[in-house]
C-alpha atoms as a PDB file:
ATOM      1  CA  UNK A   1     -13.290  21.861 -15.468  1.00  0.00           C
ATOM      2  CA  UNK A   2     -16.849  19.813 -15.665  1.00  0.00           C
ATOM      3  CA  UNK A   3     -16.606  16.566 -16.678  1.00  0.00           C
ATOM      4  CA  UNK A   4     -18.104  16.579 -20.162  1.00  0.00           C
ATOM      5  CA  UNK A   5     -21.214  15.006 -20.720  1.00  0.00           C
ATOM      6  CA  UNK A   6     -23.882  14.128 -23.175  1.00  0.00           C
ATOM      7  CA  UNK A   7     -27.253  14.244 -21.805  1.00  0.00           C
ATOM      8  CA  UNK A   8     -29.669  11.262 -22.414  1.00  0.00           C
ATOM      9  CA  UNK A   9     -32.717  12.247 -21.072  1.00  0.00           C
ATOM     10  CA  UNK A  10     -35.305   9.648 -22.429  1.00  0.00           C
ATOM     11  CA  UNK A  11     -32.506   6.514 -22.209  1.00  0.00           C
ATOM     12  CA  UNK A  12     -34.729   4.649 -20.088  1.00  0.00           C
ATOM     13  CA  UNK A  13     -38.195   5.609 -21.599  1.00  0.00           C
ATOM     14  CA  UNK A  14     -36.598   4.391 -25.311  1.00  0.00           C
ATOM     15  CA  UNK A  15     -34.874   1.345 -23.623  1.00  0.00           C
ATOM     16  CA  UNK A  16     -38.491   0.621 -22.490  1.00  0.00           C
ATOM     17  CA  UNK A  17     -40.385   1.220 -25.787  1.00  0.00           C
ATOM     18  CA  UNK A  18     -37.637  -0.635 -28.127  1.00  0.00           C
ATOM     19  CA  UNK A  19     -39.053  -3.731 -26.540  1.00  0.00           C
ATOM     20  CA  UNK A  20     -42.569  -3.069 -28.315  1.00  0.00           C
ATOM     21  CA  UNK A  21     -42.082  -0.779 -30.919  1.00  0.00           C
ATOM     22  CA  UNK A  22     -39.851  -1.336 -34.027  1.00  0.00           C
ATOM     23  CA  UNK A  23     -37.637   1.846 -34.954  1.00  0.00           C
ATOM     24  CA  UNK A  24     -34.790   2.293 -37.127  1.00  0.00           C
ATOM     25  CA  UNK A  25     -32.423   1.290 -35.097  1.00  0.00           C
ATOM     26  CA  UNK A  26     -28.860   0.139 -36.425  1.00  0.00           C
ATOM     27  CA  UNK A  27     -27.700  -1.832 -40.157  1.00  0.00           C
ATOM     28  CA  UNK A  28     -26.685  -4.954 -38.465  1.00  0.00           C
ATOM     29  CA  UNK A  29     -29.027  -6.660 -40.711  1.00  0.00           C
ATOM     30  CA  UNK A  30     -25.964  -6.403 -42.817  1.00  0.00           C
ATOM     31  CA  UNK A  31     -23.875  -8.477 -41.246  1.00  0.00           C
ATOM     32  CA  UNK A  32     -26.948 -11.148 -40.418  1.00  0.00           C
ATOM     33  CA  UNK A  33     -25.592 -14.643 -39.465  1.00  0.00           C
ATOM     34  CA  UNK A  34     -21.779 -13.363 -39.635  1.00  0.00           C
ATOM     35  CA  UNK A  35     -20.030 -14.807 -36.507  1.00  0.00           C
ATOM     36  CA  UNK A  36     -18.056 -12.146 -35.026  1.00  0.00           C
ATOM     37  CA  UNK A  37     -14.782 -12.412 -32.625  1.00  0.00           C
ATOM     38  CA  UNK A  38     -13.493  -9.960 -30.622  1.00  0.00           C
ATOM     39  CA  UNK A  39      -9.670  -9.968 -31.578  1.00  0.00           C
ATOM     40  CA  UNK A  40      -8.333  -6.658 -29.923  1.00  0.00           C
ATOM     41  CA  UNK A  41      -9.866  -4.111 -26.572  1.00  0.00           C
ATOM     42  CA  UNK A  42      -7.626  -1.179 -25.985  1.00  0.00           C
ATOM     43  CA  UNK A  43      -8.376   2.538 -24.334  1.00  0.00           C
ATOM     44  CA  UNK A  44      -7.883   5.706 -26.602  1.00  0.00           C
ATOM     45  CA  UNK A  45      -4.535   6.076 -25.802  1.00  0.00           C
ATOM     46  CA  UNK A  46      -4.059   2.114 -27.388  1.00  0.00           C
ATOM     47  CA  UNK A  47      -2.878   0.422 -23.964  1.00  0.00           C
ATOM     48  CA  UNK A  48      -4.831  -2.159 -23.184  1.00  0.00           C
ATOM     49  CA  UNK A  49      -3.430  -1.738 -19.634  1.00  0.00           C
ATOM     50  CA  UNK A  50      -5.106   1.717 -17.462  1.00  0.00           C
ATOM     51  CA  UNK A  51      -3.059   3.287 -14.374  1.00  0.00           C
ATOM     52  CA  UNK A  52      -4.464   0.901 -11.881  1.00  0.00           C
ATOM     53  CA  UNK A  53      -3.253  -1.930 -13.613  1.00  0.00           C
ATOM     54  CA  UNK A  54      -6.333  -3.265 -15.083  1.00  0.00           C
ATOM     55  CA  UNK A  55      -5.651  -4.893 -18.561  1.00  0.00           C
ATOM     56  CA  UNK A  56      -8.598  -4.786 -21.397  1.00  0.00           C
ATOM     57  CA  UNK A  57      -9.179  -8.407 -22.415  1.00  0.00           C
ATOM     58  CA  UNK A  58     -11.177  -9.324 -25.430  1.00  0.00           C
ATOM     59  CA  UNK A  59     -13.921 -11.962 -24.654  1.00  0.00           C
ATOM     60  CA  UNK A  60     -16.812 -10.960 -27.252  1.00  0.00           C
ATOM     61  CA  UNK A  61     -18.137 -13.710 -29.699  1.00  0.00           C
ATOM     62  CA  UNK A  62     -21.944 -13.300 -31.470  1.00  0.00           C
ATOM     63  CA  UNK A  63     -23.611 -13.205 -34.206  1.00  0.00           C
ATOM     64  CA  UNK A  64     -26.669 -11.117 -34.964  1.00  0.00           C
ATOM     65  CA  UNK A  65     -29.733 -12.612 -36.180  1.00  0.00           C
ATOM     66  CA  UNK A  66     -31.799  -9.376 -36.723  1.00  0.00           C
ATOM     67  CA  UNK A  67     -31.135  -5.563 -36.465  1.00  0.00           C
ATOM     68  CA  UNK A  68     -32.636  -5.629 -33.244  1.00  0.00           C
ATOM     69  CA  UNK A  69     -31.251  -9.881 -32.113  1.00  0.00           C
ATOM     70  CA  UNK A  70     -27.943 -11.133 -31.218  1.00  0.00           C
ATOM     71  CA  UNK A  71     -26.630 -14.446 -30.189  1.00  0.00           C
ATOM     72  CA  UNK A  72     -24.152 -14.075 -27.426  1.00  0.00           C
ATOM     73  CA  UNK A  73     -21.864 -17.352 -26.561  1.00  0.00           C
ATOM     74  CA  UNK A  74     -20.771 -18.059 -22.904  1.00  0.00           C
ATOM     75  CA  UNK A  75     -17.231 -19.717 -22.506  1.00  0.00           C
ATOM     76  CA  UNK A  76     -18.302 -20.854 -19.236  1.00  0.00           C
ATOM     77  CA  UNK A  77     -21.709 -22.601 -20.667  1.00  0.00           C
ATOM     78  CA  UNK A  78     -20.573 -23.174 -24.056  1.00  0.00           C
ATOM     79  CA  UNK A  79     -23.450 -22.101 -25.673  1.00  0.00           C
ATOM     80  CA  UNK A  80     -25.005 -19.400 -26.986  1.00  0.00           C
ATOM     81  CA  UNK A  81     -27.421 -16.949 -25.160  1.00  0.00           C
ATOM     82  CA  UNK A  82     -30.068 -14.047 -27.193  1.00  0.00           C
ATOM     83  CA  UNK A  83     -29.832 -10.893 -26.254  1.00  0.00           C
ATOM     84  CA  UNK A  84     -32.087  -8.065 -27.279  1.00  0.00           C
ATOM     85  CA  UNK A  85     -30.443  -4.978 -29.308  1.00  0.00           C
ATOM     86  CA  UNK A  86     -31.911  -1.660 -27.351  1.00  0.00           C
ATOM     87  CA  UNK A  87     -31.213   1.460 -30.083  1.00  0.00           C
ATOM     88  CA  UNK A  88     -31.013   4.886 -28.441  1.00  0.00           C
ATOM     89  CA  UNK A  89     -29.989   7.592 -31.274  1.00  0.00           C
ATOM     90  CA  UNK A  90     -27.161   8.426 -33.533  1.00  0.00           C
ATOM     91  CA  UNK A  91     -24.908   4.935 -33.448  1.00  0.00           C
ATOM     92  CA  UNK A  92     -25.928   3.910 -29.423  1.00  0.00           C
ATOM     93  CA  UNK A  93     -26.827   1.537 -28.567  1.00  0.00           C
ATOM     94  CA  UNK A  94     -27.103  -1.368 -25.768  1.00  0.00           C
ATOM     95  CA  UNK A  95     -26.153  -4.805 -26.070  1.00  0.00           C
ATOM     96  CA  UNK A  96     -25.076  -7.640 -23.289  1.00  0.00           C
ATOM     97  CA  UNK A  97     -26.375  -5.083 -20.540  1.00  0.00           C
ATOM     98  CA  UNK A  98     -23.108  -1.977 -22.280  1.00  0.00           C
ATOM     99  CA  UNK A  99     -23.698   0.853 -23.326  1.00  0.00           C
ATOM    100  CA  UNK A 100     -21.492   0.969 -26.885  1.00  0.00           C
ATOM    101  CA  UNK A 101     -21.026   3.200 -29.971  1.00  0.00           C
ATOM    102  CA  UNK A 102     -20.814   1.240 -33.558  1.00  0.00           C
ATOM    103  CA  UNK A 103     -17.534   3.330 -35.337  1.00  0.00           C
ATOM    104  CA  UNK A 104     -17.457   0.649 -37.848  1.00  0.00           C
ATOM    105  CA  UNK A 105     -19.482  -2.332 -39.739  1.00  0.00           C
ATOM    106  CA  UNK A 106     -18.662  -4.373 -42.623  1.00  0.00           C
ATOM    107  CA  UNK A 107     -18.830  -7.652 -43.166  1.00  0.00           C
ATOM    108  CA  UNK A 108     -15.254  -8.267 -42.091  1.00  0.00           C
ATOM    109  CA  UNK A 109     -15.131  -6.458 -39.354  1.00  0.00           C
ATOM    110  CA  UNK A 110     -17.239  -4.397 -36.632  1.00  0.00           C
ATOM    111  CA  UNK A 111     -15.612  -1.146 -33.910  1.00  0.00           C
ATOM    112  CA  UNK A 112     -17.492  -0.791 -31.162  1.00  0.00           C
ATOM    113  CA  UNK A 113     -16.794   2.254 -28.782  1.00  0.00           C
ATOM    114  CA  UNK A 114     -17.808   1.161 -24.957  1.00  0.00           C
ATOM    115  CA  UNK A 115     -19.434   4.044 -22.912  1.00  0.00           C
ATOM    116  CA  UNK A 116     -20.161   4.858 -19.305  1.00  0.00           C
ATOM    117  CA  UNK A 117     -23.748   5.460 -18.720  1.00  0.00           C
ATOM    118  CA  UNK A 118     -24.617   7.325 -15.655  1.00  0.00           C
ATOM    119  CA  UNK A 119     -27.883   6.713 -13.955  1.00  0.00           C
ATOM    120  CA  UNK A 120     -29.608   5.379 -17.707  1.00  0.00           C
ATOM    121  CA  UNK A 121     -29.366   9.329 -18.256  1.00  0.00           C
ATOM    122  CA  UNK A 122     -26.613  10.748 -19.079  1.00  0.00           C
ATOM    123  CA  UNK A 123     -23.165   9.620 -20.646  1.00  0.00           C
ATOM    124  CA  UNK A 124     -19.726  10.137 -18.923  1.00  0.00           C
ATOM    125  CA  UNK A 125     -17.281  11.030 -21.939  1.00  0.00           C
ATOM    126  CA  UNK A 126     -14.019  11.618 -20.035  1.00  0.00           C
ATOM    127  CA  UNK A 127     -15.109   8.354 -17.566  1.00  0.00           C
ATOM    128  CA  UNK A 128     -11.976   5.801 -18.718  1.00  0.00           C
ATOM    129  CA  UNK A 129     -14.928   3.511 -19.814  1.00  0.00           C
ATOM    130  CA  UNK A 130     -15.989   6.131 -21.622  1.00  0.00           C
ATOM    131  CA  UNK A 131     -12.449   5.137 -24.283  1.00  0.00           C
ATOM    132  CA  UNK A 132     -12.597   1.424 -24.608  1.00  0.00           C
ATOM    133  CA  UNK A 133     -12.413   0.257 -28.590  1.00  0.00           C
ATOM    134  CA  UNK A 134     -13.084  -3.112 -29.389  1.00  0.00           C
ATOM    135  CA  UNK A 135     -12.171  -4.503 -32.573  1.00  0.00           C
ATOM    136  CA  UNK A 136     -13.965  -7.891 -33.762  1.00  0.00           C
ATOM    137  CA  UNK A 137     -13.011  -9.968 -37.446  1.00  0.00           C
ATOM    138  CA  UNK A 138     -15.578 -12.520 -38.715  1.00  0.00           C
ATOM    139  CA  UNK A 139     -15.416 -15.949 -38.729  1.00  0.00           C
ATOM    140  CA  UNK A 140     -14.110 -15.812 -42.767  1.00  0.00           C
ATOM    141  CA  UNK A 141     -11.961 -13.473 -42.417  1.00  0.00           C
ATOM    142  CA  UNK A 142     -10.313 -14.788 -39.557  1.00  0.00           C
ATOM    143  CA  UNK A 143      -9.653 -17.820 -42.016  1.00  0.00           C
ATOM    144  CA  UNK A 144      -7.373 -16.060 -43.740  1.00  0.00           C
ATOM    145  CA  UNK A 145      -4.872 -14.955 -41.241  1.00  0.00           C
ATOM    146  CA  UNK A 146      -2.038 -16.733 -39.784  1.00  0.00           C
ATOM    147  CA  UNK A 147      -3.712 -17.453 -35.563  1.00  0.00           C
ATOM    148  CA  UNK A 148      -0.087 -16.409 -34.096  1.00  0.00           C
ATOM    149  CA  UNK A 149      -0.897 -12.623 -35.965  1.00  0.00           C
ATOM    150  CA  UNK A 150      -4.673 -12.664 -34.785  1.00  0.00           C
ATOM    151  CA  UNK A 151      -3.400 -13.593 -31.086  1.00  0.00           C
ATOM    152  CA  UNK A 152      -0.910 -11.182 -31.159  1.00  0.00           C
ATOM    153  CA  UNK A 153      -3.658  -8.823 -31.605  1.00  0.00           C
ATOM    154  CA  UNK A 154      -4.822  -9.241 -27.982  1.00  0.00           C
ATOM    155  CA  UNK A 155      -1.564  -8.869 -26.651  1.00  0.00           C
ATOM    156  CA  UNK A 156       0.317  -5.729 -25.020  1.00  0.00           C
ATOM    157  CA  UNK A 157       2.627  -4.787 -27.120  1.00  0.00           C
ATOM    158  CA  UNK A 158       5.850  -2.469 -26.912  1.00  0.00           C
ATOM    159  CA  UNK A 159       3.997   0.769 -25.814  1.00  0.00           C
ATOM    160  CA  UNK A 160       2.088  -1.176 -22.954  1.00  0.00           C
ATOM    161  CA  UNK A 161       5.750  -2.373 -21.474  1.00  0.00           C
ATOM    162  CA  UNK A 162       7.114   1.139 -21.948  1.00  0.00           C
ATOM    163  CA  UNK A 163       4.047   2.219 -20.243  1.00  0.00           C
ATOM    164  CA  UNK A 164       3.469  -0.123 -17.017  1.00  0.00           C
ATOM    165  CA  UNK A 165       7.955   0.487 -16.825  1.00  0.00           C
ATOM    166  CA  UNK A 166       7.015   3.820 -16.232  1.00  0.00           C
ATOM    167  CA  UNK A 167       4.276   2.926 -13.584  1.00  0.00           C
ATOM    168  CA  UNK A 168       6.646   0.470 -11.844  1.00  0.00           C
ATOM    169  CA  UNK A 169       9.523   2.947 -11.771  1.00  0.00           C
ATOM    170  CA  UNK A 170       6.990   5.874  -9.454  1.00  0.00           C
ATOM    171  CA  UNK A 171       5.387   2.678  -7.511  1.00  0.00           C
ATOM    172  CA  UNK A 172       8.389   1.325  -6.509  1.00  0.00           C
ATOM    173  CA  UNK A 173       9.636   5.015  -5.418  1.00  0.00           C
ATOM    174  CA  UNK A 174       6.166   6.288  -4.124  1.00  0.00           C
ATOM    175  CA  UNK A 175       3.980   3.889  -1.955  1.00  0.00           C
ATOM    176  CA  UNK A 176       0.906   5.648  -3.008  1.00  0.00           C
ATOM    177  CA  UNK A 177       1.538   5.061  -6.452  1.00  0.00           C
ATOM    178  CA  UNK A 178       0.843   1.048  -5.675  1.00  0.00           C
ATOM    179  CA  UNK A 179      -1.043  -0.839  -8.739  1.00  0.00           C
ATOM    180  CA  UNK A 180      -2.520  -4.435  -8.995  1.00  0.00           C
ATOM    181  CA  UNK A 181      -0.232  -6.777 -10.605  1.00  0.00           C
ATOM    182  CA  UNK A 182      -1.070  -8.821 -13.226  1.00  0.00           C
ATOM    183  CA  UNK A 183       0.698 -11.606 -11.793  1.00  0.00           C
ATOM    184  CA  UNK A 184      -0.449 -11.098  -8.706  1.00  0.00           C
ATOM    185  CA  UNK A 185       2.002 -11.380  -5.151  1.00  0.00           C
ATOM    186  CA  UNK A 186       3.321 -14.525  -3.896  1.00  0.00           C
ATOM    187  CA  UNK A 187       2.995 -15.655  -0.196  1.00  0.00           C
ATOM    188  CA  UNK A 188       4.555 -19.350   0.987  1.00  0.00           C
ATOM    189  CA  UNK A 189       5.510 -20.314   4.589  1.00  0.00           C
ATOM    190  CA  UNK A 190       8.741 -21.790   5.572  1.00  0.00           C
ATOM    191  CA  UNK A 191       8.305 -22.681   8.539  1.00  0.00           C
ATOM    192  CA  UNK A 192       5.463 -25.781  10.083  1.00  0.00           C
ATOM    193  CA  UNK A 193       3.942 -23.646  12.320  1.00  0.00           C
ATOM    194  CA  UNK A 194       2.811 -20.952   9.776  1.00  0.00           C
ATOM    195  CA  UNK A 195       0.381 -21.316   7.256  1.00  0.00           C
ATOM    196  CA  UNK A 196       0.084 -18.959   4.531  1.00  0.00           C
ATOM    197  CA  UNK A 197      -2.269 -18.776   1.394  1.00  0.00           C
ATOM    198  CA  UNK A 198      -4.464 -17.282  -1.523  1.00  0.00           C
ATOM    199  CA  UNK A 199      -7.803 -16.848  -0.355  1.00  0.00           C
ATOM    200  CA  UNK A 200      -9.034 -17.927  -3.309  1.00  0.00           C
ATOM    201  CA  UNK A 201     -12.316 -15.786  -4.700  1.00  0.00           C
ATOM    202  CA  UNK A 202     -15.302 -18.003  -6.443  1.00  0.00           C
ATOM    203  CA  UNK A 203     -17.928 -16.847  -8.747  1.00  0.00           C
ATOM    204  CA  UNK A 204     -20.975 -14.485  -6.950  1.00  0.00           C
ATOM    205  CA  UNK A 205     -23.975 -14.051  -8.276  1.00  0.00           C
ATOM    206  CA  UNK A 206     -24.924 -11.336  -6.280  1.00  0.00           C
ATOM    207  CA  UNK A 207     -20.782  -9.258  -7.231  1.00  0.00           C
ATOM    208  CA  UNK A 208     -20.319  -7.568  -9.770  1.00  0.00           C
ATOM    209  CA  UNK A 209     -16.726  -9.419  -9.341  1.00  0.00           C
ATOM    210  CA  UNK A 210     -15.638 -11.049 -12.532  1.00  0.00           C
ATOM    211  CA  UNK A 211     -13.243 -14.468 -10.770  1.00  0.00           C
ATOM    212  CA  UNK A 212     -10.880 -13.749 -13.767  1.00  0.00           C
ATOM    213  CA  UNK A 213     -10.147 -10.458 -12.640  1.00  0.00           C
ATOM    214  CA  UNK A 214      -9.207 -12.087  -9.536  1.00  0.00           C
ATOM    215  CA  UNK A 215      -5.582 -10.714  -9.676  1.00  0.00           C
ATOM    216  CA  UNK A 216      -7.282  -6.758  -9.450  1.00  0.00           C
ATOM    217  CA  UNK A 217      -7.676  -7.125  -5.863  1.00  0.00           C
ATOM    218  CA  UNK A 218      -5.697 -10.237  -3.865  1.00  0.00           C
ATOM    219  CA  UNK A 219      -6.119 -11.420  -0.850  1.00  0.00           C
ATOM    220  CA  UNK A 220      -4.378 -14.096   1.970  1.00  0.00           C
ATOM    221  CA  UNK A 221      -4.555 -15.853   4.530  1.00  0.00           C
ATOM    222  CA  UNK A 222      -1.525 -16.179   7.333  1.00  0.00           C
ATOM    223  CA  UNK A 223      -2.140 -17.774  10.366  1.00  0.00           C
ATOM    224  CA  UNK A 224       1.039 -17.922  12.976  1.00  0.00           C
ATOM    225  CA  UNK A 225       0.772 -21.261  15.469  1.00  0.00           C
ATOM    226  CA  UNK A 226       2.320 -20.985  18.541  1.00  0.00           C
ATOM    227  CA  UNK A 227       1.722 -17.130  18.516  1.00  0.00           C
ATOM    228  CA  UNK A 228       2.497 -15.524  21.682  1.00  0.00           C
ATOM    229  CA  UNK A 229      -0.906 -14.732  21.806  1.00  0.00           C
ATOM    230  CA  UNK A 230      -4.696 -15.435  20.176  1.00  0.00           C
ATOM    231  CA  UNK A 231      -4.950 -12.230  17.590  1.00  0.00           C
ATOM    232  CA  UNK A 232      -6.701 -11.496  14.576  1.00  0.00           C
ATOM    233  CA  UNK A 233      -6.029  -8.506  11.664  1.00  0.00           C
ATOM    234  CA  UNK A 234      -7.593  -7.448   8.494  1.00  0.00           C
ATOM    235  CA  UNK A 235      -5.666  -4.746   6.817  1.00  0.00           C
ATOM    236  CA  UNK A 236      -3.892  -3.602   3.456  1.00  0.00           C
ATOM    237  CA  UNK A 237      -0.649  -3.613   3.216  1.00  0.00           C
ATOM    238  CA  UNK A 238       1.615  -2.693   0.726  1.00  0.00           C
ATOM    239  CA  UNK A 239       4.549  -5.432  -0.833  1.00  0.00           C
ATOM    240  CA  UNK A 240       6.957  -3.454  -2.733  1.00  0.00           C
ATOM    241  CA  UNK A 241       9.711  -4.226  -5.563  1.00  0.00           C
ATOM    242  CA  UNK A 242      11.701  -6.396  -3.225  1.00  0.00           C
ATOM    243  CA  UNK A 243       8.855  -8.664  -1.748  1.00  0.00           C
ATOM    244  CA  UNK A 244       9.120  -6.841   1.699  1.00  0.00           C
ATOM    245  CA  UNK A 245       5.620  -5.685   3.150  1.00  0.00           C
ATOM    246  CA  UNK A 246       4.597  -2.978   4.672  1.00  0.00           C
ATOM    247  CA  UNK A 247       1.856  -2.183   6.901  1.00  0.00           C
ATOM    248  CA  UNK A 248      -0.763   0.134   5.282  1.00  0.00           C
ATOM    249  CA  UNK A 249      -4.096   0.418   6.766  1.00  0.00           C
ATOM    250  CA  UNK A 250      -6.691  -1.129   8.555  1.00  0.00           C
ATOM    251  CA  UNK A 251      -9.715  -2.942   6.602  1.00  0.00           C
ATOM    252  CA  UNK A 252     -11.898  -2.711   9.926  1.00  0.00           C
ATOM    253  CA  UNK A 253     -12.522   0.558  11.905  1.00  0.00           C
ATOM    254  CA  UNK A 254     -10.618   0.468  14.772  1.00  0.00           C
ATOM    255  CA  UNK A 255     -11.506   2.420  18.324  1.00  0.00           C
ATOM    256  CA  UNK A 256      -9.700   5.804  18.621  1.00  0.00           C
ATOM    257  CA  UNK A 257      -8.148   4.541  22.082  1.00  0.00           C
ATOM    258  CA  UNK A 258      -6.328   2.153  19.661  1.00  0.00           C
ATOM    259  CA  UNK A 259      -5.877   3.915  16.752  1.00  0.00           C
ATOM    260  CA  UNK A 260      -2.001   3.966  17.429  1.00  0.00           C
ATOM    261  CA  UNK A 261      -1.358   0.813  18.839  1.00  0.00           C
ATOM    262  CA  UNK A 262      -2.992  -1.554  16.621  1.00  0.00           C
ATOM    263  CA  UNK A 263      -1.100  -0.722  13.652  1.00  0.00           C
ATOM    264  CA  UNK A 264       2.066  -0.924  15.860  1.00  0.00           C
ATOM    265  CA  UNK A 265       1.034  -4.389  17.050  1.00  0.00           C
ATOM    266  CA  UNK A 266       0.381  -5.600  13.312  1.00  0.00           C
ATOM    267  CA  UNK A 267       3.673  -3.845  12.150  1.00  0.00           C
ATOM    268  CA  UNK A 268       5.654  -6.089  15.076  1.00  0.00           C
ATOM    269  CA  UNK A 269       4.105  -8.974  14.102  1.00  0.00           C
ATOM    270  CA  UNK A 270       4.832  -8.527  10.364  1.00  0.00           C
ATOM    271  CA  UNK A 271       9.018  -7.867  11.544  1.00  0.00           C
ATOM    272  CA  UNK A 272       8.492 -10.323  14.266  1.00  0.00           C
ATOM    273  CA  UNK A 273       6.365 -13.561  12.746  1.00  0.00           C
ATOM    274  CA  UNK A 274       6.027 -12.960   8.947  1.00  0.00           C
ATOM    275  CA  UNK A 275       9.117 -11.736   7.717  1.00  0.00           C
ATOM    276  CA  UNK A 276      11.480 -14.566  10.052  1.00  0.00           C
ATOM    277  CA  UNK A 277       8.936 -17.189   8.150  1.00  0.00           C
ATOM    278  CA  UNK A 278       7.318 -16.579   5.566  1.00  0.00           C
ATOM    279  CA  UNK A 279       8.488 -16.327   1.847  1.00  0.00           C
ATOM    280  CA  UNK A 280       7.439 -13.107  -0.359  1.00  0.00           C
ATOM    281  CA  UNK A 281       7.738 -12.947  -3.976  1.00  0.00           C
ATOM    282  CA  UNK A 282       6.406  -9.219  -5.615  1.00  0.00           C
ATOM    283  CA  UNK A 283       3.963  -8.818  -7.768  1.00  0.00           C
ATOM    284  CA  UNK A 284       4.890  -8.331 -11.411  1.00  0.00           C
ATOM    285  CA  UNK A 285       3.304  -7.385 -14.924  1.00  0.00           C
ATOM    286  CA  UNK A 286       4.652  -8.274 -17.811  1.00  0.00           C
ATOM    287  CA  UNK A 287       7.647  -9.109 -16.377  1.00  0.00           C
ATOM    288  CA  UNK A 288       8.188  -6.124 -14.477  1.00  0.00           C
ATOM    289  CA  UNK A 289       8.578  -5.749 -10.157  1.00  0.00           C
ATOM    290  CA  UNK A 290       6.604  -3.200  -9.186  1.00  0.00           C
ATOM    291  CA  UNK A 291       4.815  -2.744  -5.630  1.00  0.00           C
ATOM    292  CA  UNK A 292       1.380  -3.347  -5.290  1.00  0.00           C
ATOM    293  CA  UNK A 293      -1.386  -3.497  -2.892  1.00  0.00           C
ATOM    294  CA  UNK A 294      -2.464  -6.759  -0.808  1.00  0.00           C
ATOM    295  CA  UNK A 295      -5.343  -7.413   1.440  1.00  0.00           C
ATOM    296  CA  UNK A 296      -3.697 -10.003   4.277  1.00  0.00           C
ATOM    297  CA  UNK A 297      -5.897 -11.699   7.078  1.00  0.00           C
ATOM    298  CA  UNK A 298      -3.124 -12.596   9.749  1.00  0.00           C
ATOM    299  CA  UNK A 299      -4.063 -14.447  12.447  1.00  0.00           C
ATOM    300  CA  UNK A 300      -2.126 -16.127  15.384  1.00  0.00           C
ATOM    301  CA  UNK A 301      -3.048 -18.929  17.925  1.00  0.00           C
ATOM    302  CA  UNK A 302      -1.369 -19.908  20.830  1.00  0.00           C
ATOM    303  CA  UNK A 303      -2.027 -23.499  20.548  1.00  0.00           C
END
């Protein structure tokens, strides 16, 4: 079946005009000068975890200041930041450079349905951000709840363990069923003559890479002194329930003439080197062993 999707065939040309013309755009006059949290992100199916592991985190905080103005803070500047308010039709809209649907305002509370835009033309409705809810309180009403309710908001709750004990169960059984971990693999050496690390991933202006979602995609370093030879592999490899890891792919092309023995040579070294000296624990969410996929630079020197 065709994905399903509804066609936005002036998105851009309206984005464009909103700037200079005034149109009816959206009540949030209504909630003018109401400080807004975000308290609670989930999908449709109300995980806040998807099947790659990825877990919804709310981080939202404005206020509006017109139907067409919002204030926007930054954690990381600690201040606030405007943003303009681009109406499209019905309830869309675009704020904070997303695409979202307004399902409900009051002055208590605002819904906001996130969408995937394709190409500023046309929106994705089965994408899976396409079904993101976010819930946000205000400031006064967030007064008069108890903070260890409101946090438990953000929280997975009992369907999300059920739900990611599922997923662990056909990981741990299927290698292709690997997702991230939210608490991401473990590597330590135990041994002086091998080093072994996090490579540790810093803020890009230029990636789309959030560092807090760091955990999505990990990566490390292993470098084996005293090798029997200089070497040097980038590949994926899988770490499974147990903390044992196995050889997946390459990250660089490699020449057909070597297409067999390079992985052979990586999966000796791993038997050989890494598993004699170096310390594995699995990666885990909430709480939960489940085999996952690793990105592992291993390198050895002779010296």
């Amino acid at each position: 079946m065709k994905h399903a999707r509804l066609s936005l065939l002036s998105l851009f040309l309206l984005t464009v005009i909103s700037c200079r013309h005034s149109k009816p755009g959206l009540p949030f006059e209504q909630v003018k000068d109401i400080h807004f949290n975000e308290v609670r992100r989930v999908f449709s199916d109300g995980l806040v975890f998807d099947k790659q592991g990825y877990q919804l985190v709310p981080v939202w905080k404005f206020h509006f200041i017109a139907n067409d103005s919002v204030q926007v803070y930054s954690p990381k500047k600690q201040k606030y930041y405007g943003f303009h308010v681009y109406f499209d039709h019905d309830k869309i809209f675009n704020m904070i450079d997303s695409w979202l649907v307004l399902r409900k305002l009051s002055a208590d509370s605002l819904v906001f349905q996130s969408l995937r835009v394709n190409d500023k033309r046309e929106i994705i409705l089965n994408d899976e951000g396409s079904k993101v809810f976010m819930t946000f309180y205000s400031d006064a009403y967030l007064k008069t709840k108890k903070p260890e309710l409101i946090k438990k908001l953000a929280l997975p709750g009992p369907k999300d363990t059920a739900f990611i004990r599922q997923r662990s169960k056909l990981a741990n059984s299927v290698l292709d069923s690997a997702f991230s971990a939210r608490e991401p693999v473990a590597i330590s050496s135990t041994s002086p003559f091998v080093v072994a690390e996090r490579v540790v991933k810093t803020e890009d202006p230029l990636s789309d890479m959030d560092p807090a979602e760091d955990y999505l995609y990990p990566e490390y370093n292993i470098t084996i002194h005293h090798a029997y030879e200089n070497f040097a592999y980038l590949f994926s490899a899988y770490v499974d329930d147990k903390g044992k890891i196995l050889y997946r792919k390459s990250q660089i092309p490699i020449y057909p003439e070597f297409a067999v023995s390079t992985p052979k040579t990586i999966k000796a070294i791993l038997a050989g080197y890494v598993e004699r000296y170096v310390r594995v624990k699995p990666g885990s969410t909430l709480g939960i062993p489940h085999t996952s996929i690793v990105v592992i630079n291993l390198t050895g020197k002779k010296d």
